[in-house]
C-alpha atoms as a PDB file:
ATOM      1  CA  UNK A   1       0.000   0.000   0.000  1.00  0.00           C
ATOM      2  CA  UNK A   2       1.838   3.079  -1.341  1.00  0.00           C
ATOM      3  CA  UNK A   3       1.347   6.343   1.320  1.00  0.00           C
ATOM      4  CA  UNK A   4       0.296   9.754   0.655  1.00  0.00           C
ATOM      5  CA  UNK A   5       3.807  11.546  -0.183  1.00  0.00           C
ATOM      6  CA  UNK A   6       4.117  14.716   1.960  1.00  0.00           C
ATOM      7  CA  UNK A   7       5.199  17.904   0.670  1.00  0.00           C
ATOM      8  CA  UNK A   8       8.925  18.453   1.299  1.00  0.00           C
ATOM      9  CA  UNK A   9       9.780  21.652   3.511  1.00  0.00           C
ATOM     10  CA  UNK A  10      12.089  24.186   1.343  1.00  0.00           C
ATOM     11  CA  UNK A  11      15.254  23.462   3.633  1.00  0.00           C
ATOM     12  CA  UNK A  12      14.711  19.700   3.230  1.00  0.00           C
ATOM     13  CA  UNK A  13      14.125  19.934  -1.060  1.00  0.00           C
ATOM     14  CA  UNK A  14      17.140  21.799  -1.050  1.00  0.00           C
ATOM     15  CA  UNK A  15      19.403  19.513   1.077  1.00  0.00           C
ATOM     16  CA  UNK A  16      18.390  16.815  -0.967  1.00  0.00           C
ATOM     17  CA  UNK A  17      18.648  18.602  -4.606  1.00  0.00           C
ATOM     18  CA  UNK A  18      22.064  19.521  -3.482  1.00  0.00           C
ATOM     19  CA  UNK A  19      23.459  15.887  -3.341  1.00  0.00           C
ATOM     20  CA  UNK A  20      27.116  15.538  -4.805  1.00  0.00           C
ATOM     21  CA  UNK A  21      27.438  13.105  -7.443  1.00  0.00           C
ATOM     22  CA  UNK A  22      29.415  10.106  -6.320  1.00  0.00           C
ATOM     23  CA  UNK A  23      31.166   9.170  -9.249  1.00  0.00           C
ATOM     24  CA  UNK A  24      32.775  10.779 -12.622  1.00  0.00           C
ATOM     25  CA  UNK A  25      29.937   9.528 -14.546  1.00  0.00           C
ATOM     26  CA  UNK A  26      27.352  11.571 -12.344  1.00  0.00           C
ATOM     27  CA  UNK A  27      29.493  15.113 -13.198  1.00  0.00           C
ATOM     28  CA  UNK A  28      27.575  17.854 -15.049  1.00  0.00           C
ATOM     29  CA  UNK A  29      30.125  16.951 -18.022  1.00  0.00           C
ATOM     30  CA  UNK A  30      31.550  13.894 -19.809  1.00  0.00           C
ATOM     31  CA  UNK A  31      34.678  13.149 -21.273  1.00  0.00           C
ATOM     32  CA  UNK A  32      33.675  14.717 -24.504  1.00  0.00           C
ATOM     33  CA  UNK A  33      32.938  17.514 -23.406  1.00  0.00           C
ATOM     34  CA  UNK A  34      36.547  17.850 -21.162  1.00  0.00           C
ATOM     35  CA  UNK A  35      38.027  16.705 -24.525  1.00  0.00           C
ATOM     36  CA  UNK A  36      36.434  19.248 -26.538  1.00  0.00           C
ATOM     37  CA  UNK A  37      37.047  22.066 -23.968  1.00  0.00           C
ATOM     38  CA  UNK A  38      40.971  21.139 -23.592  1.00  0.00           C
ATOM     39  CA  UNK A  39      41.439  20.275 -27.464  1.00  0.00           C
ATOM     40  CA  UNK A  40      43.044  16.901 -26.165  1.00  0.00           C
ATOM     41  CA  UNK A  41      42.384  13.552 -27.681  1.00  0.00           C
ATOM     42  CA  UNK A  42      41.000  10.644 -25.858  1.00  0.00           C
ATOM     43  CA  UNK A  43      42.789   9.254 -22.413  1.00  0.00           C
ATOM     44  CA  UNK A  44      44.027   9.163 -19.677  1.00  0.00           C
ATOM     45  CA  UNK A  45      44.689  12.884 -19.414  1.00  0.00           C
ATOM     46  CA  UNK A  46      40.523  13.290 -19.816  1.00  0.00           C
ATOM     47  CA  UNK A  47      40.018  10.815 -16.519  1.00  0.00           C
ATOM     48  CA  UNK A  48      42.839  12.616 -14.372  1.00  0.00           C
ATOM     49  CA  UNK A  49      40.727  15.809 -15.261  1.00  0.00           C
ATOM     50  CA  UNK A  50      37.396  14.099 -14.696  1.00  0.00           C
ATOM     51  CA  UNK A  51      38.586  13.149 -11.533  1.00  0.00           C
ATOM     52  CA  UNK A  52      40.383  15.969 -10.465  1.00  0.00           C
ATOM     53  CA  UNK A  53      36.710  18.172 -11.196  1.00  0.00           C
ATOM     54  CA  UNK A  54      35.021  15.259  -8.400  1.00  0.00           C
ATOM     55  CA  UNK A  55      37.512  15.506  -6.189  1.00  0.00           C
ATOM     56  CA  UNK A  56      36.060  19.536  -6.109  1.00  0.00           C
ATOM     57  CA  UNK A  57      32.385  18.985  -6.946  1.00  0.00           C
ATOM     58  CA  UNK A  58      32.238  16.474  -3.391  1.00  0.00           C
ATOM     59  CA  UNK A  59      33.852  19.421  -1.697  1.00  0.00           C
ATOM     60  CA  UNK A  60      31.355  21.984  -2.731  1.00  0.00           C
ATOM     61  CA  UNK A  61      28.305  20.435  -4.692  1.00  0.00           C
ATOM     62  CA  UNK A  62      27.520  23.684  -6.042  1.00  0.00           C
ATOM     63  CA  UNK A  63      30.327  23.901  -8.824  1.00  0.00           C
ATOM     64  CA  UNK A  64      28.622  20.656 -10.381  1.00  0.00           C
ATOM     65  CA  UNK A  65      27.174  23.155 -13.559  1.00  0.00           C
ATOM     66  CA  UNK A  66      28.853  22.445 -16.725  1.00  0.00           C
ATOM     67  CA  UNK A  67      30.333  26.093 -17.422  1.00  0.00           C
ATOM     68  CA  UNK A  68      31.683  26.273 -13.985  1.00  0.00           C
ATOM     69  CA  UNK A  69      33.174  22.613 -14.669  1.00  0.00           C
ATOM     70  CA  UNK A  70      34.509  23.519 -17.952  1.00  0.00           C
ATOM     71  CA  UNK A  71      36.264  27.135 -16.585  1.00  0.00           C
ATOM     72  CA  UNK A  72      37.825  24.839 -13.679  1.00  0.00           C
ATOM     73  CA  UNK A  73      39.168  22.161 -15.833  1.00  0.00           C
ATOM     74  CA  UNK A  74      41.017  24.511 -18.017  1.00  0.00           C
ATOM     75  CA  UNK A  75      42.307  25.683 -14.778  1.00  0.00           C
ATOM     76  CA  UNK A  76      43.795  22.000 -13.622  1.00  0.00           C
ATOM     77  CA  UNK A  77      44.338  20.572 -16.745  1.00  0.00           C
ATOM     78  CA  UNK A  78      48.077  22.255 -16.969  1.00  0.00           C
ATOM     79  CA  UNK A  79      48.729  21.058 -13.551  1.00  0.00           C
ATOM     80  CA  UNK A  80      47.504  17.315 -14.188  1.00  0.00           C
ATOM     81  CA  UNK A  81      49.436  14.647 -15.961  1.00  0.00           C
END
């Protein structure tokens, strides 16, 4: 038997909406789009990047919007291998 949902308080919808993505696949960009940004061909430079932009998006879940993501990768990318 499936319960009348509640509606969610403003403070709870937006604790929830903000949840970090837990993985490189759950980013606001792909690898295509890091290659395309960066002009760099496929591997392992576009993971290290990927990874890199997690590594920031689980510190502060707001920076998961892809033209924030883009501007920071082309800010690590010269620092990554």
């Amino acid at each position: 038997m499936l319960l009348p949902m509640r509606p969610m308080s403003g403070a709870r919808f937006m604790v929830m909406s903000a949840k970090p993505p837990l993985s490189a696949r759950e980013l606001a960009v792909n690898g295509n789009d890091i290659m395309s940004a960066l002009s760099i061909a496929p591997g392992p430079r576009v993971g290290a990047v990927l990874d890199a932009l997690l590594e920031r998006v689980l510190d502060d879940p707001a920076l998961n919007e892809p033209d924030l993501l883009l501007a920071l990768a082309r800010e690590l990318a010269p620092s990554l291998p």
